[in-house]
Protein backbone atom coordinates (compact mmCIF):
# COMPACT_ATOMS: atom_id res chain seq x y z
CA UNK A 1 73.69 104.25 146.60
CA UNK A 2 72.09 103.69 143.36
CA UNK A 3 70.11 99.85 142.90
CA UNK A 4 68.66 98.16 140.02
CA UNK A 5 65.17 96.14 140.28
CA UNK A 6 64.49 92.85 137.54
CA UNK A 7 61.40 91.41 138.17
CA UNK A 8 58.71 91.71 135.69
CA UNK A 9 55.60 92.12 138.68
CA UNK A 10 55.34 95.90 138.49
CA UNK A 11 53.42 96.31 141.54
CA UNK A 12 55.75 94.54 143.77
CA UNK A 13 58.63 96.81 142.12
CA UNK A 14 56.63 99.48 142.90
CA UNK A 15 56.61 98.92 146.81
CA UNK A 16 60.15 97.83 146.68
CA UNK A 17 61.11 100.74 144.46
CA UNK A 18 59.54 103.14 147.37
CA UNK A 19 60.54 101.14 150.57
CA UNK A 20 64.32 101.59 148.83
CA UNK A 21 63.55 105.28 148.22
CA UNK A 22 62.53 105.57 151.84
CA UNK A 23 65.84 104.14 153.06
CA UNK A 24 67.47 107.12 150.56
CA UNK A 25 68.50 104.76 147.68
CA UNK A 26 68.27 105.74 144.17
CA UNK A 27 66.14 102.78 142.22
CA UNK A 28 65.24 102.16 138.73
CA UNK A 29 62.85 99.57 137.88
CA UNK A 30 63.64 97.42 134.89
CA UNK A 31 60.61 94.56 134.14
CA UNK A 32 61.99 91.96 131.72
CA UNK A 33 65.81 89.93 131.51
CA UNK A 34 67.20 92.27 128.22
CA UNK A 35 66.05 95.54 129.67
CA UNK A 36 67.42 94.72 133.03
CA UNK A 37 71.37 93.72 131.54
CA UNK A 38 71.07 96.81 129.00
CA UNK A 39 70.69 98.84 131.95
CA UNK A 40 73.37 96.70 133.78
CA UNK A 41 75.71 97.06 131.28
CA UNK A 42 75.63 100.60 131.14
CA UNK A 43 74.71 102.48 134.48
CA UNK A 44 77.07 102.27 137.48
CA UNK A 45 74.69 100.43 139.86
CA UNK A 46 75.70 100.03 143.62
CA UNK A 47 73.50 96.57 143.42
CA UNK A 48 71.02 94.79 141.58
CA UNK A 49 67.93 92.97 143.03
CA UNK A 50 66.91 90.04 140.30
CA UNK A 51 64.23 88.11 140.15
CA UNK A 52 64.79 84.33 139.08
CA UNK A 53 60.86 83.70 137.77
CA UNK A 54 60.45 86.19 134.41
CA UNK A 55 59.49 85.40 130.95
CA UNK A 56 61.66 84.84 128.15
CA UNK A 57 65.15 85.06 130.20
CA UNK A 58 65.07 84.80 133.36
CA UNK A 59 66.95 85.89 136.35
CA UNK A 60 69.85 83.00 136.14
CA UNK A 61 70.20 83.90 132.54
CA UNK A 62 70.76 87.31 133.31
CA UNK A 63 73.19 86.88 136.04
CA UNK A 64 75.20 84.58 134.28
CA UNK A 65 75.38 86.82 131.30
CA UNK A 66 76.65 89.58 133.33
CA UNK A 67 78.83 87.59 135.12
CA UNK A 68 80.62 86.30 131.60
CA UNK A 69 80.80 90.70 130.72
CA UNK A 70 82.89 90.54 134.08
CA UNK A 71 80.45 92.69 135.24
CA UNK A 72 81.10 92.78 138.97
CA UNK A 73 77.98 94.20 140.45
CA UNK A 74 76.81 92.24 143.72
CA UNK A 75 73.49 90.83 142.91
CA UNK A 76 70.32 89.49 145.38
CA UNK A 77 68.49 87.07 143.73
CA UNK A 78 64.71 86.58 144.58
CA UNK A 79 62.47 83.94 144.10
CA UNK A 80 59.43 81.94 145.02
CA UNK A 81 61.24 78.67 145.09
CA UNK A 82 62.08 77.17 148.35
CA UNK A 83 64.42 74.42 147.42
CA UNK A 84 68.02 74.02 148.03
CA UNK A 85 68.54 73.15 144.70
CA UNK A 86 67.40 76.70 143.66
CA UNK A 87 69.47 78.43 145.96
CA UNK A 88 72.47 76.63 144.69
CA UNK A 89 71.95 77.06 141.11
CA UNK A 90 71.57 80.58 141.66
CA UNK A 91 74.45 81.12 143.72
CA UNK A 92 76.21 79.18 141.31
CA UNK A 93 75.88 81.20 138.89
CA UNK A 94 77.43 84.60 140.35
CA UNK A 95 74.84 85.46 142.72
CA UNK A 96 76.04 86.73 146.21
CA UNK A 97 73.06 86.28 147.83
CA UNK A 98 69.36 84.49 148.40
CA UNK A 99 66.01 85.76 149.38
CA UNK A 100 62.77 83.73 149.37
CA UNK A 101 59.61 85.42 148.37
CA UNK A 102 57.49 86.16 150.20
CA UNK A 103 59.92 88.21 152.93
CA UNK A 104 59.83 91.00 155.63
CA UNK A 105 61.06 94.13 154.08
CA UNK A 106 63.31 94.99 157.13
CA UNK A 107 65.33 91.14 155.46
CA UNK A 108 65.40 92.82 152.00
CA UNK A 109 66.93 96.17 153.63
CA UNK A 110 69.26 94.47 155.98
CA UNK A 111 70.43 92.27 152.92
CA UNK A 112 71.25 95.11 151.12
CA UNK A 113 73.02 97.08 153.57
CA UNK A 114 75.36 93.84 154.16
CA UNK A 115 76.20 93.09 150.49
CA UNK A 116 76.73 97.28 150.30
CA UNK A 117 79.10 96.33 152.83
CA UNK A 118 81.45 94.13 151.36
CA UNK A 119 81.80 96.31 148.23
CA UNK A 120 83.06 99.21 151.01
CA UNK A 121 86.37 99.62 152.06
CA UNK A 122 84.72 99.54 155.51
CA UNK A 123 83.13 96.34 156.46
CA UNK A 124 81.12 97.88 159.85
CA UNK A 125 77.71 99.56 159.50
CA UNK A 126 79.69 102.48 160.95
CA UNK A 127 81.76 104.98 158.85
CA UNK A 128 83.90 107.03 160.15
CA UNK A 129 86.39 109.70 158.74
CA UNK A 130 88.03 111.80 161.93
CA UNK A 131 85.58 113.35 163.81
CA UNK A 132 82.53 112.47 161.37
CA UNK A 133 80.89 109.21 161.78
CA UNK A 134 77.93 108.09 159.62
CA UNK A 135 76.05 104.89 160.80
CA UNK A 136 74.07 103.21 158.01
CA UNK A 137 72.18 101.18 159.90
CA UNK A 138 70.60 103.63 162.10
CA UNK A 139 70.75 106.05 159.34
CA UNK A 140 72.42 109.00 161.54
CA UNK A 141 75.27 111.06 161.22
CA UNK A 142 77.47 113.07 163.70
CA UNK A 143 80.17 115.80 163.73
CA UNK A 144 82.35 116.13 166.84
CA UNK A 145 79.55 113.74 168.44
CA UNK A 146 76.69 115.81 168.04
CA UNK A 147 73.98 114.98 165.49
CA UNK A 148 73.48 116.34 161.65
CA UNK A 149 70.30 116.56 160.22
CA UNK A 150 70.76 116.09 156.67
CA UNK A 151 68.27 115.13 154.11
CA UNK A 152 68.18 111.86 151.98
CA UNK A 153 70.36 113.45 148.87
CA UNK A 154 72.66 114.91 151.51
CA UNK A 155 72.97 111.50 153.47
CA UNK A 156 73.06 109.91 150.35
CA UNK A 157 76.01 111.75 149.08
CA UNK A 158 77.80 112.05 152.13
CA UNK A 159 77.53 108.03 152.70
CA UNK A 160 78.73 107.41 149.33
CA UNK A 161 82.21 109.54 149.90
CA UNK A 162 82.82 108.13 152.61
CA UNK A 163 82.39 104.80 151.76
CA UNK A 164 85.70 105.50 149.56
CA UNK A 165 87.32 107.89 151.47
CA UNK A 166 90.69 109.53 149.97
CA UNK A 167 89.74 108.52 146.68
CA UNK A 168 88.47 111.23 143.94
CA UNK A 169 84.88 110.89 143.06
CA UNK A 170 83.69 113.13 140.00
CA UNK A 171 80.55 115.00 139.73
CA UNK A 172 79.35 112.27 137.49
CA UNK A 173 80.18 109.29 139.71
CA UNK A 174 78.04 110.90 142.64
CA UNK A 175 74.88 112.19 139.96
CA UNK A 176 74.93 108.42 138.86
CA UNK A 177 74.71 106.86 142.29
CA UNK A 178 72.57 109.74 144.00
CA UNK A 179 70.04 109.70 141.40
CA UNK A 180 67.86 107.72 139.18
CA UNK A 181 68.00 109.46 136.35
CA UNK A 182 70.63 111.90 134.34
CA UNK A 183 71.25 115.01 136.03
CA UNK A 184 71.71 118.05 132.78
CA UNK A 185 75.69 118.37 132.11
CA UNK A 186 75.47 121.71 133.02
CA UNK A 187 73.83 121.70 136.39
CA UNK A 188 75.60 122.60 139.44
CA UNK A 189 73.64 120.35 141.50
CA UNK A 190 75.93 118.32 142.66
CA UNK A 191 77.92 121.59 143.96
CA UNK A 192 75.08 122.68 145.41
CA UNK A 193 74.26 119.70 147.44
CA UNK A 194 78.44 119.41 148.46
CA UNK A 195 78.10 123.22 149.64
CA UNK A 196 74.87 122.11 151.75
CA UNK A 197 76.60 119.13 153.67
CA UNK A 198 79.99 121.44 154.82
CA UNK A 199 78.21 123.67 155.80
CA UNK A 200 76.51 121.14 158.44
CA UNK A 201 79.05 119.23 159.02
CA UNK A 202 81.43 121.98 160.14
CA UNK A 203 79.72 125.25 159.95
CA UNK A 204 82.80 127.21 161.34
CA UNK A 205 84.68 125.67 158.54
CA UNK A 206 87.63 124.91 160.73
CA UNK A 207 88.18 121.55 158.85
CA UNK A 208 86.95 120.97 155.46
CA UNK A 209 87.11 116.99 154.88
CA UNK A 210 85.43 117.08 151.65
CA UNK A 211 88.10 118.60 149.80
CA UNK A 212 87.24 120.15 146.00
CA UNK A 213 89.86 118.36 143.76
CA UNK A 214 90.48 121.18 140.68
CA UNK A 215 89.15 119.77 137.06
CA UNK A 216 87.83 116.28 138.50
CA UNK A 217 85.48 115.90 141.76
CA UNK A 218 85.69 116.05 145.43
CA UNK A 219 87.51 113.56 148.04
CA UNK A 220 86.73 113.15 151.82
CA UNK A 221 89.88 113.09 154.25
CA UNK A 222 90.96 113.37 157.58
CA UNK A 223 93.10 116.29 157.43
């Protein structure tokens, strides 16, 4: 899943940029309100995490700017206001959700996973697609109820199909959400990393649920 950070305090994007990273996001750090809707406009972010307090146009500004595009990415809005005024105006405006600086990180994380969540066609922290089940929470996956180890770009990949599962996702859909930044149009990456997870998730290849659709991407289904 691929997030973008507003806030214009580089240092705190910096710990949230690697606490994300940790938790095998892709994040890019924007630090002002026009850099942060350029990149909104035109990257295909999985969330955005916006700071209200920034010079020249602040968080509200931007939100309700990219809510008029119709620009439909769910949005956590952070601030160092406490007042229920605050919180209103920014939910208002097309935020779908609140959190009060200073915080725990474990909040920020669990925030995230739960607006993630309402974007999926699942709503429970638990995927599952026949006999493969990815929790998101705990961050494990299983096949036939034994555990995969898979590294972050694998679990980030594999999370991401099936959290639209039976629907085709290209080669550029998954480089955009599995990585912050552009992946060369001729690299078989992508492949590589797809070849990786089958081969862990079914090493016998007795049933390969991430299907290779000819010309356009892959698809995960229970065959």
């Amino acid at each position: 899943m691929r997030i973008l950070v507003i806030d214009d305090d580089k240092k705190f994007c910096d710990v949230v940029k690697r606490g994300l990273e940790e938790d095998s996001y892709a994040v890019d750090c924007v630090y002002n309100g026009d850099d942060g809707e350029y990149y909104a406009e035109t990257t295909a972010y999985d969330l955005i995490i916006l700071d209200i307090m920034m010079p020249r146009k602040n968080g509200i500004e931007v939100c309700r700017n990219l809510r008029w595009k119709n620009i439909k990415i769910p949005i956590l809005m952070l601030t160092a206001k406490d007042t229920v005024e605050d919180r209103v105006r920014g939910l208002d405006t097309g935020a779908d959700d609140y959190l009060i600086k200073p915080f725990a990180f474990a909040e920020l994380t669990a925030r995230v996973r739960a607006l993630l969540r309402r974007e999926s066609t699942s709503k429970s922290s638990e995927l599952r697609v026949g006999d493969l089940v990815l929790n998101t929470s705990m961050r494990e996956v299983c096949w036939k109820q034994q555990p995969v180890d898979l590294t972050t770009k694998e679990y980030v990949i594999l999370e991401y199909l099936m959290r639209h599962p039976n629907a085709v996702i290209t080669r550029t859909m998954i480089e955009e959400h599995a990585w912050d930044y552009k992946l060369d149009s001729v690299s078989n990456l992508v492949d590589v990393y797809i070849r990786r997870i089958r081969q862990k998730i079914d090493p016998e290849q007795g049933k390969i649920i991430i299907q290779t659709v000819r010309g356009a991407g892959y698809r995960i289904k229970v065959l």
